[in-house]
N, C-alpha and C. Protein backbone atom coordinates (compact mmCIF):
# COMPACT_ATOMS: atom_id res chain seq x y z
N UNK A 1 -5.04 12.34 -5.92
CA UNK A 1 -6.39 11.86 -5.62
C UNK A 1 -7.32 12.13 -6.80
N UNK A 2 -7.32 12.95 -7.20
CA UNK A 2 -7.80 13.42 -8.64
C UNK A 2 -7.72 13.04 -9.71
N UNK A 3 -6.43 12.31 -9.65
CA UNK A 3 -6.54 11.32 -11.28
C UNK A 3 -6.86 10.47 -10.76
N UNK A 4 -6.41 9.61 -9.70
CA UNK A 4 -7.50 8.42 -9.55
C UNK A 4 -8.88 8.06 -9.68
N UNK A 5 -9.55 9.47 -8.91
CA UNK A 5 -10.83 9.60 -8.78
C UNK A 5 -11.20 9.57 -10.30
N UNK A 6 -10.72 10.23 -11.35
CA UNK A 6 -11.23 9.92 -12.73
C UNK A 6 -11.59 9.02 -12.77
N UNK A 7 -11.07 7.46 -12.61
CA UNK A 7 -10.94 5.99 -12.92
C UNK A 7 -12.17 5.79 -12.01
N UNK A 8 -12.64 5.96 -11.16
CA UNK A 8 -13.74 5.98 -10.11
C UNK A 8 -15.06 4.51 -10.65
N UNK A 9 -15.09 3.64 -10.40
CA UNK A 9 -16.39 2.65 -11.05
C UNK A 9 -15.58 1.70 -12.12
N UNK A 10 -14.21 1.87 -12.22
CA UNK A 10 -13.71 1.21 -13.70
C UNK A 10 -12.36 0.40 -12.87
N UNK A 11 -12.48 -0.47 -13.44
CA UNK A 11 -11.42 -1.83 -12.97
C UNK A 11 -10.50 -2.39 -13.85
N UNK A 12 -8.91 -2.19 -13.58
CA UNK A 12 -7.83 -2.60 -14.38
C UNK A 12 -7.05 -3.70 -14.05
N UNK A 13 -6.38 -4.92 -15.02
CA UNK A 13 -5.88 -5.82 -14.43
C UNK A 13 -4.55 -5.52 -14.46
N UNK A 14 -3.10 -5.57 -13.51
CA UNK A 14 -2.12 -5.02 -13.48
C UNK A 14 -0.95 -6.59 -13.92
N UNK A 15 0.04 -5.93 -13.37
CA UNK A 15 0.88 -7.23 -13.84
C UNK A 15 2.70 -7.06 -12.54
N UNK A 16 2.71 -7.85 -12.25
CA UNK A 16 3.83 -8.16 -11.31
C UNK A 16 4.95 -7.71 -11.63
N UNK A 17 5.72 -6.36 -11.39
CA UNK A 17 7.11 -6.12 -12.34
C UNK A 17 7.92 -6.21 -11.71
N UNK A 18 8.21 -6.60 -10.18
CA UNK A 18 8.87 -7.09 -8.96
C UNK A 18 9.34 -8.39 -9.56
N UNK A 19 10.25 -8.67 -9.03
CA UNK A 19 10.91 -10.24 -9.53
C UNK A 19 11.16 -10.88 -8.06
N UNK A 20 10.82 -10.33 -6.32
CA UNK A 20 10.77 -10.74 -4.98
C UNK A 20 10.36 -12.07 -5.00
N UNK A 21 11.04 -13.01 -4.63
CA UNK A 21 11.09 -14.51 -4.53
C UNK A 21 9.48 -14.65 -3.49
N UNK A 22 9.31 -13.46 -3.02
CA UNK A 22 8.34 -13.60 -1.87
C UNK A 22 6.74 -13.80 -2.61
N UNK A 23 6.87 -13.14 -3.98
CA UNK A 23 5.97 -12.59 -4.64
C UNK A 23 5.28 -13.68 -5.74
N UNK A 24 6.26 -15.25 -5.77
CA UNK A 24 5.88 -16.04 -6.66
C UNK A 24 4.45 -16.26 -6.36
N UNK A 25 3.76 -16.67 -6.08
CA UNK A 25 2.79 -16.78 -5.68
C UNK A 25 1.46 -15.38 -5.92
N UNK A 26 1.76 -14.29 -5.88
CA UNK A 26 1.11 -13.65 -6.44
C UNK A 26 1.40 -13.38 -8.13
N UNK A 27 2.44 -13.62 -8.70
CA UNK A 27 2.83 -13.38 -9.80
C UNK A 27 2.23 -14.55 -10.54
N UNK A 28 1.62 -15.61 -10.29
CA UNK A 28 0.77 -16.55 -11.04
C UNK A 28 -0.77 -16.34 -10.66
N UNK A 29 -1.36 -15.18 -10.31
CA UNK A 29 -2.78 -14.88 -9.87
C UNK A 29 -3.14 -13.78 -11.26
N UNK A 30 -4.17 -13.50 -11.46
CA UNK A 30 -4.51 -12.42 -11.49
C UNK A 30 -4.79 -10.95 -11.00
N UNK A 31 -4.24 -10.17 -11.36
CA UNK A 31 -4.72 -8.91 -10.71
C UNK A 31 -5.52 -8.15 -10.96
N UNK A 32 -6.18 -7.86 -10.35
CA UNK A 32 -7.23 -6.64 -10.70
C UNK A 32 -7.00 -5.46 -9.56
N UNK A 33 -7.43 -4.30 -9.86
CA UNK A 33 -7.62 -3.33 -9.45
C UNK A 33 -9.10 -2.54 -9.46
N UNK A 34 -9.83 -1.66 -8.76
CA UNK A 34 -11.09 -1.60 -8.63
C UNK A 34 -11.19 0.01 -8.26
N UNK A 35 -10.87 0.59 -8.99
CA UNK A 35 -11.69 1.96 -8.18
C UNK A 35 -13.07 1.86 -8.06
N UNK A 36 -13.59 1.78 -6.61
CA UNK A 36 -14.64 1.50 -6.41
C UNK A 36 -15.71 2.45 -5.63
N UNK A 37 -14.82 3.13 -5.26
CA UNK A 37 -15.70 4.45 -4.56
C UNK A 37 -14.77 5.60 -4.02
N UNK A 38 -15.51 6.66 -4.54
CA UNK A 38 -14.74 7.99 -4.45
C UNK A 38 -15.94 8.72 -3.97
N UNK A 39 -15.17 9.44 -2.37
CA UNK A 39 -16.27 10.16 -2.41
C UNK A 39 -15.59 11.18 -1.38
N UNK A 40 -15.55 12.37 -0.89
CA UNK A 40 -15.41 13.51 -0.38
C UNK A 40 -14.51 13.32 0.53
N UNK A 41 -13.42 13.32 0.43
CA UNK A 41 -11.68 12.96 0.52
C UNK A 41 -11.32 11.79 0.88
N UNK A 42 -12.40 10.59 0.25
CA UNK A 42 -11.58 8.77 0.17
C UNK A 42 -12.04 8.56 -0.84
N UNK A 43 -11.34 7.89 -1.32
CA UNK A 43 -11.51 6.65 -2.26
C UNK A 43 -10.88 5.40 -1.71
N UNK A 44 -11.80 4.45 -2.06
CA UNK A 44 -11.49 3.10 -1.81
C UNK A 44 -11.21 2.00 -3.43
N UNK A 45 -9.71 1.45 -3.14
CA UNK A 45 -9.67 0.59 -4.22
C UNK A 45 -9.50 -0.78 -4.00
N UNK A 46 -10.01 -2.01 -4.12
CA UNK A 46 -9.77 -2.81 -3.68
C UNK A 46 -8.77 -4.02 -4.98
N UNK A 47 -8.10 -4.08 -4.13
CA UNK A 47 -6.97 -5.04 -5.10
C UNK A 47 -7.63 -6.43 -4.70
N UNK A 48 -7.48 -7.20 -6.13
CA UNK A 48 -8.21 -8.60 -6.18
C UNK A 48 -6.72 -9.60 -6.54
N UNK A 49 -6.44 -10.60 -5.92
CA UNK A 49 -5.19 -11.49 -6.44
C UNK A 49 -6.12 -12.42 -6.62
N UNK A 50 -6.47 -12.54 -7.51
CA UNK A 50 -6.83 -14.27 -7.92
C UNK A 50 -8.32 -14.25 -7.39
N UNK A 51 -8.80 -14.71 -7.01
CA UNK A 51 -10.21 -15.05 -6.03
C UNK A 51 -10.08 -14.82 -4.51
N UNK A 52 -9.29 -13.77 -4.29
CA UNK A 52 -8.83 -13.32 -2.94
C UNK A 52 -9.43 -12.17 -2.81
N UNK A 53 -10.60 -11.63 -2.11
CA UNK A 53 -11.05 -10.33 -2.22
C UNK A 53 -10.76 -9.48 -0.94
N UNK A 54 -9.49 -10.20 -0.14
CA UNK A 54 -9.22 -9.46 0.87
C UNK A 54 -9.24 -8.10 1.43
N UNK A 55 -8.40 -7.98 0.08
CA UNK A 55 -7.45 -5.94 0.57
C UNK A 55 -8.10 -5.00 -0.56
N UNK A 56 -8.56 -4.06 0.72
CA UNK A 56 -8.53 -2.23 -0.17
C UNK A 56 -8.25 -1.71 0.49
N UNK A 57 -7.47 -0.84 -0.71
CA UNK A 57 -6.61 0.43 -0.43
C UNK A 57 -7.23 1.77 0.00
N UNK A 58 -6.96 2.09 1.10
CA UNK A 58 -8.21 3.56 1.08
C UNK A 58 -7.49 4.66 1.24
N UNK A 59 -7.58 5.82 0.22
CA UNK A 59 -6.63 7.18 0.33
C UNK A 59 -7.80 7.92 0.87
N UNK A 60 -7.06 8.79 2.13
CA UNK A 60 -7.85 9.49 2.76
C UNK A 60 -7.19 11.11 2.64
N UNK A 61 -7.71 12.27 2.07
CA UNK A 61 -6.76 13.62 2.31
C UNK A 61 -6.80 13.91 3.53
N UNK A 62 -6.09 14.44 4.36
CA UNK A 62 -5.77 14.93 5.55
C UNK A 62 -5.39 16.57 6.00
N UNK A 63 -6.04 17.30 6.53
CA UNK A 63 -5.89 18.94 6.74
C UNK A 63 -6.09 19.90 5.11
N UNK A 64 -5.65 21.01 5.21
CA UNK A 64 -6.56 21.86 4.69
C UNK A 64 -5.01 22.66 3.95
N UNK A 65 -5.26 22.96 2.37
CA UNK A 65 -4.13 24.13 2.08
C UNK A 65 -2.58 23.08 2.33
N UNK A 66 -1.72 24.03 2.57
CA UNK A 66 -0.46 24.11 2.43
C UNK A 66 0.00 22.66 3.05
N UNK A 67 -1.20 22.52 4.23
CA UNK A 67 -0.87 21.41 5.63
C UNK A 67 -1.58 20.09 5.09
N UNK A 68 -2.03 20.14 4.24
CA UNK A 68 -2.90 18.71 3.24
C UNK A 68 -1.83 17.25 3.44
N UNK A 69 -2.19 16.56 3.29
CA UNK A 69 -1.38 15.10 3.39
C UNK A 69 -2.72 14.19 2.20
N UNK A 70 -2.11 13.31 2.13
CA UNK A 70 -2.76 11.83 1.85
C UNK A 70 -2.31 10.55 2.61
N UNK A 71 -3.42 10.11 3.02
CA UNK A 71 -2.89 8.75 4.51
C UNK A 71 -3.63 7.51 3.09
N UNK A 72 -2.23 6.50 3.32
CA UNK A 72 -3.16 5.44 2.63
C UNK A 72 -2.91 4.50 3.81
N UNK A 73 -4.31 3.43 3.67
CA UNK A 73 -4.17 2.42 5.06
C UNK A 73 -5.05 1.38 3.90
N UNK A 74 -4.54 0.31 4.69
CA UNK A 74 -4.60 -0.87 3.62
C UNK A 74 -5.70 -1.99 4.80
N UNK A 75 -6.81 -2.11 4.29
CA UNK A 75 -7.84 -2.35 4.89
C UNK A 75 -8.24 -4.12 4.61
N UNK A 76 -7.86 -5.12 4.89
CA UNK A 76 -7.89 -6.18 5.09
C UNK A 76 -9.03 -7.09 5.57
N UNK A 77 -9.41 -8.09 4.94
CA UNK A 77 -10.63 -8.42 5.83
C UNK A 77 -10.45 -10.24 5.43
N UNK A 78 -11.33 -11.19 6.19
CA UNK A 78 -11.69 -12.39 5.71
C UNK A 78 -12.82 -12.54 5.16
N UNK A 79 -13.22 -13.86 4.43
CA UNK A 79 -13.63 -14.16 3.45
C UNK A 79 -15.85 -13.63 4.56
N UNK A 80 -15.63 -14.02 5.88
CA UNK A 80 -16.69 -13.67 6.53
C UNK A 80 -16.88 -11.97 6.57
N UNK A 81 -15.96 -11.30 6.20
CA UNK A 81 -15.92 -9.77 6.46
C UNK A 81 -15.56 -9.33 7.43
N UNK A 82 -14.97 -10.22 8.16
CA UNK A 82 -14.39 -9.87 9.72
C UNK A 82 -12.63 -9.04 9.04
N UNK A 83 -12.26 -8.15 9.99
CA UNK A 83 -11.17 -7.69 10.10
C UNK A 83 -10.17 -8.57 10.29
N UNK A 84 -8.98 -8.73 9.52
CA UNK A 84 -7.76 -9.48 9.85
C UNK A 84 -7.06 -8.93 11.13
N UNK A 85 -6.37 -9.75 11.11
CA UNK A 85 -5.18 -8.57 12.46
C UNK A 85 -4.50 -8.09 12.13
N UNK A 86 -3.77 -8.32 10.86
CA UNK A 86 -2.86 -7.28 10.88
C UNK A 86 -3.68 -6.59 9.36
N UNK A 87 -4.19 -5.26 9.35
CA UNK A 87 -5.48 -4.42 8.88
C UNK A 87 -4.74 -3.41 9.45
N UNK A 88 -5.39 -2.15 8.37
CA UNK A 88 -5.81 -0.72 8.46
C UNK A 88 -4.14 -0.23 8.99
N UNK A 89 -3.09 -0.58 8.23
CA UNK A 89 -1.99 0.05 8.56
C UNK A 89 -1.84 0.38 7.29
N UNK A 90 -0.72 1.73 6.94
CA UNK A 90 -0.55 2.52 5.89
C UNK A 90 0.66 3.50 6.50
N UNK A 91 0.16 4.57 6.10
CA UNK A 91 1.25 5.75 6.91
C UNK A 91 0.20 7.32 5.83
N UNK A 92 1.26 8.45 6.25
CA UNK A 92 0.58 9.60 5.72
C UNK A 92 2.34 9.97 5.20
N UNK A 93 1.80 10.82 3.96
CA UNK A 93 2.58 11.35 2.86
C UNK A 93 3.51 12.13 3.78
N UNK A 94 4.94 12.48 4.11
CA UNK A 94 5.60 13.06 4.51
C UNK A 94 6.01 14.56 4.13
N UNK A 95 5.78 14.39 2.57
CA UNK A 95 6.27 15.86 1.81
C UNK A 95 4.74 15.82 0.71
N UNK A 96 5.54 16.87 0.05
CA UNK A 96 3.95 17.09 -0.81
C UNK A 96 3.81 16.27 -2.45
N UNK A 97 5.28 15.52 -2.35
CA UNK A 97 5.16 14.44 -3.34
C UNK A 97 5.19 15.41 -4.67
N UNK A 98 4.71 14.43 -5.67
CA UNK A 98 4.42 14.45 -6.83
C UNK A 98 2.89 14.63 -7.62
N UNK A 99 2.58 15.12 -8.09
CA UNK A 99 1.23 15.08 -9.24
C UNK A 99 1.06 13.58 -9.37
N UNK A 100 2.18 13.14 -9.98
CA UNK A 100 2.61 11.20 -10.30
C UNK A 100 2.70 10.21 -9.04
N UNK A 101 3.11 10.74 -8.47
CA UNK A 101 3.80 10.41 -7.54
C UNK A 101 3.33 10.42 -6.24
N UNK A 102 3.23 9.63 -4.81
CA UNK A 102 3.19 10.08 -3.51
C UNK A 102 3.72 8.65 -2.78
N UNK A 103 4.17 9.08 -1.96
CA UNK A 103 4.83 8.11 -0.96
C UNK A 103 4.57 7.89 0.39
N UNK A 104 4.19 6.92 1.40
CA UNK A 104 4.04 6.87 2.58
C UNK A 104 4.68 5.76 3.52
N UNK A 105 5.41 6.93 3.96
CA UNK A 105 5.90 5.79 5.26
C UNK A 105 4.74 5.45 6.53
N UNK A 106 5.84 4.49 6.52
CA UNK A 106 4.73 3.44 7.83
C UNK A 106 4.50 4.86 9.13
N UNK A 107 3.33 4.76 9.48
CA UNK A 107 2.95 5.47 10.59
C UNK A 107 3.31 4.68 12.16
N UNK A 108 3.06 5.15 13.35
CA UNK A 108 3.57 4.43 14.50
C UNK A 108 2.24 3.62 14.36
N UNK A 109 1.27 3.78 14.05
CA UNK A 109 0.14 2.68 14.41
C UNK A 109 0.35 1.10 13.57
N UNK A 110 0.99 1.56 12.63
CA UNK A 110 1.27 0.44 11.54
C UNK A 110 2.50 -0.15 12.58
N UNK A 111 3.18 0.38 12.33
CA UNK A 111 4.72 0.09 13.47
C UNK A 111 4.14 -1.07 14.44
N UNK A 112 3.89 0.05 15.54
CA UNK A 112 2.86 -1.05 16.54
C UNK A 112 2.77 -2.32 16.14
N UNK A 113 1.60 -1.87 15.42
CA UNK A 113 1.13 -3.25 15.08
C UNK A 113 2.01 -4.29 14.19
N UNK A 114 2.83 -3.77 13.65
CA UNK A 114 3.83 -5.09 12.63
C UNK A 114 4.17 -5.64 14.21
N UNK A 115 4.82 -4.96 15.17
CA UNK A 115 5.50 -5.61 15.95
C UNK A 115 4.84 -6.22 17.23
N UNK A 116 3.32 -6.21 17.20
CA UNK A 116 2.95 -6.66 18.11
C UNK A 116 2.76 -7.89 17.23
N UNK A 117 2.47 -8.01 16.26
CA UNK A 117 2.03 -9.46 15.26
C UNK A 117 3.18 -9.94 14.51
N UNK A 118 4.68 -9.79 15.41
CA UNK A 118 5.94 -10.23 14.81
C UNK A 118 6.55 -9.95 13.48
N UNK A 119 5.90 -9.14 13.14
CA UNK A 119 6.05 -8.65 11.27
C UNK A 119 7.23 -7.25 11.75
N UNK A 120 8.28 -7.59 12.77
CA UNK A 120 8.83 -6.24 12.98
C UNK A 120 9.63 -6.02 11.65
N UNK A 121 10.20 -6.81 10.72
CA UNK A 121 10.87 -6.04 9.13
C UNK A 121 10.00 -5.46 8.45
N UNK A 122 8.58 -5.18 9.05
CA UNK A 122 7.45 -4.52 8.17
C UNK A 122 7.46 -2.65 8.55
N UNK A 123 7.84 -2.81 9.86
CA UNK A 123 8.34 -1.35 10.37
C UNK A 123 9.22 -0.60 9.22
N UNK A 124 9.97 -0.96 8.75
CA UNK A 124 10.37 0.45 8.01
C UNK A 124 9.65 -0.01 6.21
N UNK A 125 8.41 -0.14 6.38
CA UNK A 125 7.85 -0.10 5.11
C UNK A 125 7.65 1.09 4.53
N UNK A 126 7.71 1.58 3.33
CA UNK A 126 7.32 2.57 2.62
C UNK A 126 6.39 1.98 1.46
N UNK A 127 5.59 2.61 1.30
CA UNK A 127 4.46 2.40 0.02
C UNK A 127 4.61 3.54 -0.83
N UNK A 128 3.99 3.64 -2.02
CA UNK A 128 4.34 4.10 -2.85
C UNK A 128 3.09 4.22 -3.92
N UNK A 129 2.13 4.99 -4.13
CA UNK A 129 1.14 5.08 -5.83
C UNK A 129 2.16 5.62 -6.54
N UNK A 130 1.47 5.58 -7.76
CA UNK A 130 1.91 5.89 -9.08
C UNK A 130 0.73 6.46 -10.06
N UNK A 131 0.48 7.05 -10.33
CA UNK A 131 -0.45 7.58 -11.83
C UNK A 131 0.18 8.49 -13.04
N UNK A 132 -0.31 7.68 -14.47
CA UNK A 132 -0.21 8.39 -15.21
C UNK A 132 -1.26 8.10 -16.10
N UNK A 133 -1.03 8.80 -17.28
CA UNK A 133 -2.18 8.41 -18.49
C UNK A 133 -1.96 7.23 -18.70
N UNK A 134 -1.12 6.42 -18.78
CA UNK A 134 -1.36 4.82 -18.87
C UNK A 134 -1.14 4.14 -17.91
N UNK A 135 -0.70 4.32 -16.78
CA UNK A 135 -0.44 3.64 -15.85
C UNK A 135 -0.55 4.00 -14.10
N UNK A 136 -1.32 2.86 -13.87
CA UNK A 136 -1.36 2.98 -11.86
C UNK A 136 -0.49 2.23 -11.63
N UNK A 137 0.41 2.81 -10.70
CA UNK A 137 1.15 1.73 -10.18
C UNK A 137 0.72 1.66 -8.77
N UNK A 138 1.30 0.63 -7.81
CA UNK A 138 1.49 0.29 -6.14
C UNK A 138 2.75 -0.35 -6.34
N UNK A 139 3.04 -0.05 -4.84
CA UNK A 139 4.73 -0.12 -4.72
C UNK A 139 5.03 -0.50 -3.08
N UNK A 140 5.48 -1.26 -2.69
CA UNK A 140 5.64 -1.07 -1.76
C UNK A 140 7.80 -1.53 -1.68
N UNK A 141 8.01 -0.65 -0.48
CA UNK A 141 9.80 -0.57 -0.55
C UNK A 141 9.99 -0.58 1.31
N UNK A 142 11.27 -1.60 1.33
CA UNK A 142 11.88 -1.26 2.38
C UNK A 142 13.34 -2.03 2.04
N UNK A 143 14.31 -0.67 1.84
CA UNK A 143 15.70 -0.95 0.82
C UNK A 143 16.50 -0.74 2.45
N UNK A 144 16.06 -0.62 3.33
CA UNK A 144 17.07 -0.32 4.45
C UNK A 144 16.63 -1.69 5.11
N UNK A 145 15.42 -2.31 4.92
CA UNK A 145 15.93 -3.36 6.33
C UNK A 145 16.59 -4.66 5.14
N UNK A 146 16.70 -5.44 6.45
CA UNK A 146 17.74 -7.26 5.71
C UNK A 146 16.86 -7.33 4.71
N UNK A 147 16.06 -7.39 4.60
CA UNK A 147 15.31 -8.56 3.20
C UNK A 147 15.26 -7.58 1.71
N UNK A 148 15.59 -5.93 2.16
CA UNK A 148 15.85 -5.41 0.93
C UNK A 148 14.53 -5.31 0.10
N UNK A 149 12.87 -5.59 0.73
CA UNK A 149 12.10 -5.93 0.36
C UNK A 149 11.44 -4.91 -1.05
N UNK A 150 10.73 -5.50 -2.02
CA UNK A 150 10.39 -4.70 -3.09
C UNK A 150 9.33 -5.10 -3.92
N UNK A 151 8.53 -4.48 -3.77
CA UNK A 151 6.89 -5.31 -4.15
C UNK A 151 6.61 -4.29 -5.04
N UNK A 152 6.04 -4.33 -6.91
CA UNK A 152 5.83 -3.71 -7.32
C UNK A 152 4.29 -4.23 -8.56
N UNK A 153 3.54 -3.86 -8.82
CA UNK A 153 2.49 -4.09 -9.51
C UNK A 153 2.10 -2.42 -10.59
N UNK A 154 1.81 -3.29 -11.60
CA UNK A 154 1.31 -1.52 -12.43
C UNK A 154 -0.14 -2.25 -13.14
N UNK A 155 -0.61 -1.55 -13.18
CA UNK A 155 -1.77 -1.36 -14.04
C UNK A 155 -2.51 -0.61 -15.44
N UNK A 156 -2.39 -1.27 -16.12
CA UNK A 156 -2.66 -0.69 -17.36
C UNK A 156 -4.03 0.16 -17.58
N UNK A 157 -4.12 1.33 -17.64
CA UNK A 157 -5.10 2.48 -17.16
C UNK A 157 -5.72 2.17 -19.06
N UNK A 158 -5.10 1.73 -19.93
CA UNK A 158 -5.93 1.65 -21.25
C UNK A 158 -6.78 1.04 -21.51
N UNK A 159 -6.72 0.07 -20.69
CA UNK A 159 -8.09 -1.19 -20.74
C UNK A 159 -9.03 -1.50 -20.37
N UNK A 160 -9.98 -1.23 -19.85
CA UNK A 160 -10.84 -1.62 -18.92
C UNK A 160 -10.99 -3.35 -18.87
N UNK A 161 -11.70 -3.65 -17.35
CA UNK A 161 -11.44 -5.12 -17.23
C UNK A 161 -13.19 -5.02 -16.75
N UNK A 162 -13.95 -6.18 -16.81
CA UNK A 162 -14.78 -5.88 -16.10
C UNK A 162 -14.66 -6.31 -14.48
N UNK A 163 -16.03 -5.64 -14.49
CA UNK A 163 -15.71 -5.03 -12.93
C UNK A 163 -16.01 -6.26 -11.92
N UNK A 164 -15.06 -6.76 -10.92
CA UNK A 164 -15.09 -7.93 -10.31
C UNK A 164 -16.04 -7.89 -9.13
N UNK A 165 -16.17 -9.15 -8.64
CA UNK A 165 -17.36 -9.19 -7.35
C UNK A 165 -16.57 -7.97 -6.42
N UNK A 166 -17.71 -8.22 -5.63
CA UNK A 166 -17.27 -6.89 -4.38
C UNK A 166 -16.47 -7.10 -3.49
N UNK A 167 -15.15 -6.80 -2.83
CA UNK A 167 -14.51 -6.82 -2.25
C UNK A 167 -15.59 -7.37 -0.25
N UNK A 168 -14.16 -8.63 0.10
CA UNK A 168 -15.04 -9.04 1.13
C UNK A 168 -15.17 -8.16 2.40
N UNK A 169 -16.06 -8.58 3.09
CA UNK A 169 -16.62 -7.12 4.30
C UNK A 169 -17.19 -5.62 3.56
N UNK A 170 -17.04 -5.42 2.25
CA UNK A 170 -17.96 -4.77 1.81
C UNK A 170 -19.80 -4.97 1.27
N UNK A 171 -20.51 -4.11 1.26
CA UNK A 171 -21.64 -4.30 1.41
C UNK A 171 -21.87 -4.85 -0.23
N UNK A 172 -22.41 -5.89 -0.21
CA UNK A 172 -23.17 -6.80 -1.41
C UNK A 172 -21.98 -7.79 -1.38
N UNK A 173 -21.31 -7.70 -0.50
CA UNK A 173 -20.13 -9.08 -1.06
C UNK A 173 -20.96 -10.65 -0.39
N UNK A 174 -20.67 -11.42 -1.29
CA UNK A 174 -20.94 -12.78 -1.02
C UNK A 174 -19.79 -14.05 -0.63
């Protein structure tokens, strides 16, 4: 949460390193990335594909000391700022991860919901950050169900991009 939070106000454009047949379509967009607000255990980042200001990412810390977690939930909206339906699923860190590194499996609320909105191969999703001095990554993995699924994006932490309109359902978005 801490190296991210560095990046806090500064926006990077990433690049598609997934080769998922699912993914053509984002792999001809642009990406951006947005750390856009950090503030007393969230940060919110909102990922931009193209002129899509749908999704941010929000890391939340969870308990105190030894018992600490990080929950990421992936916060979705339409172009009116209304909530999508399938919104605000993520999971919380299982182990204490990496400095680089943290991982989250799908929580039962995410679960739920893939399978009340027919997305049941979304149930065994795992997500995945990444930070280093040059690079953010997002990741998302599910190597156990059929589709073998594998979504990967990095971001080049050397560049700054400028900073894109405001993510939709956030306040000043148009």
């Amino acid at each position: 949460m801490a190296r991210i939070a560095d990046h806090c106000g500064r926006a990077y454009e990433g690049e598609l390193v997934s080769s998922d047949e699912a993914d053509a379509d984002i792999a001809r967009e642009r990406l951006i990335m947005h750390v856009a607000e950090c503030g007393e255990g969230e940060i919110r980042i909102p990922f931009h594909v193209g002129d899509d200001r749908s999704r941010t990412w929000v890391l939340t810390i969870d308990g105190e000391g030894d018992g600490q977690a990080i929950t990421l939930k992936h916060d979705h909206r339409h172009e009116d700022g209304s909530e999508d339906a399938v919104t605000q699923y993520g999971g919380t860190t299982a182990d204490e991860g990496a400095a680089t590194r943290q991982a989250f499996p799908a929580d039962d609320f995410s679960k739920a919901l893939f399978e009340r909105e027919g997305l049941n191969v979304s149930v065994a999703n795992t997500w995945a950050m990444e930070i280093d001095d040059n690079v953010f990554a997002y990741e998302l993995r599910r190597p156990e169900s059929a589709d073998g699924r594998f979504f990967r994006v990095e971001f080049d932490l050397g560049e700054e991009v400028e900073t894109p309109p405001p993510v939709w359902g956030s306040e000043g978005h148009n």
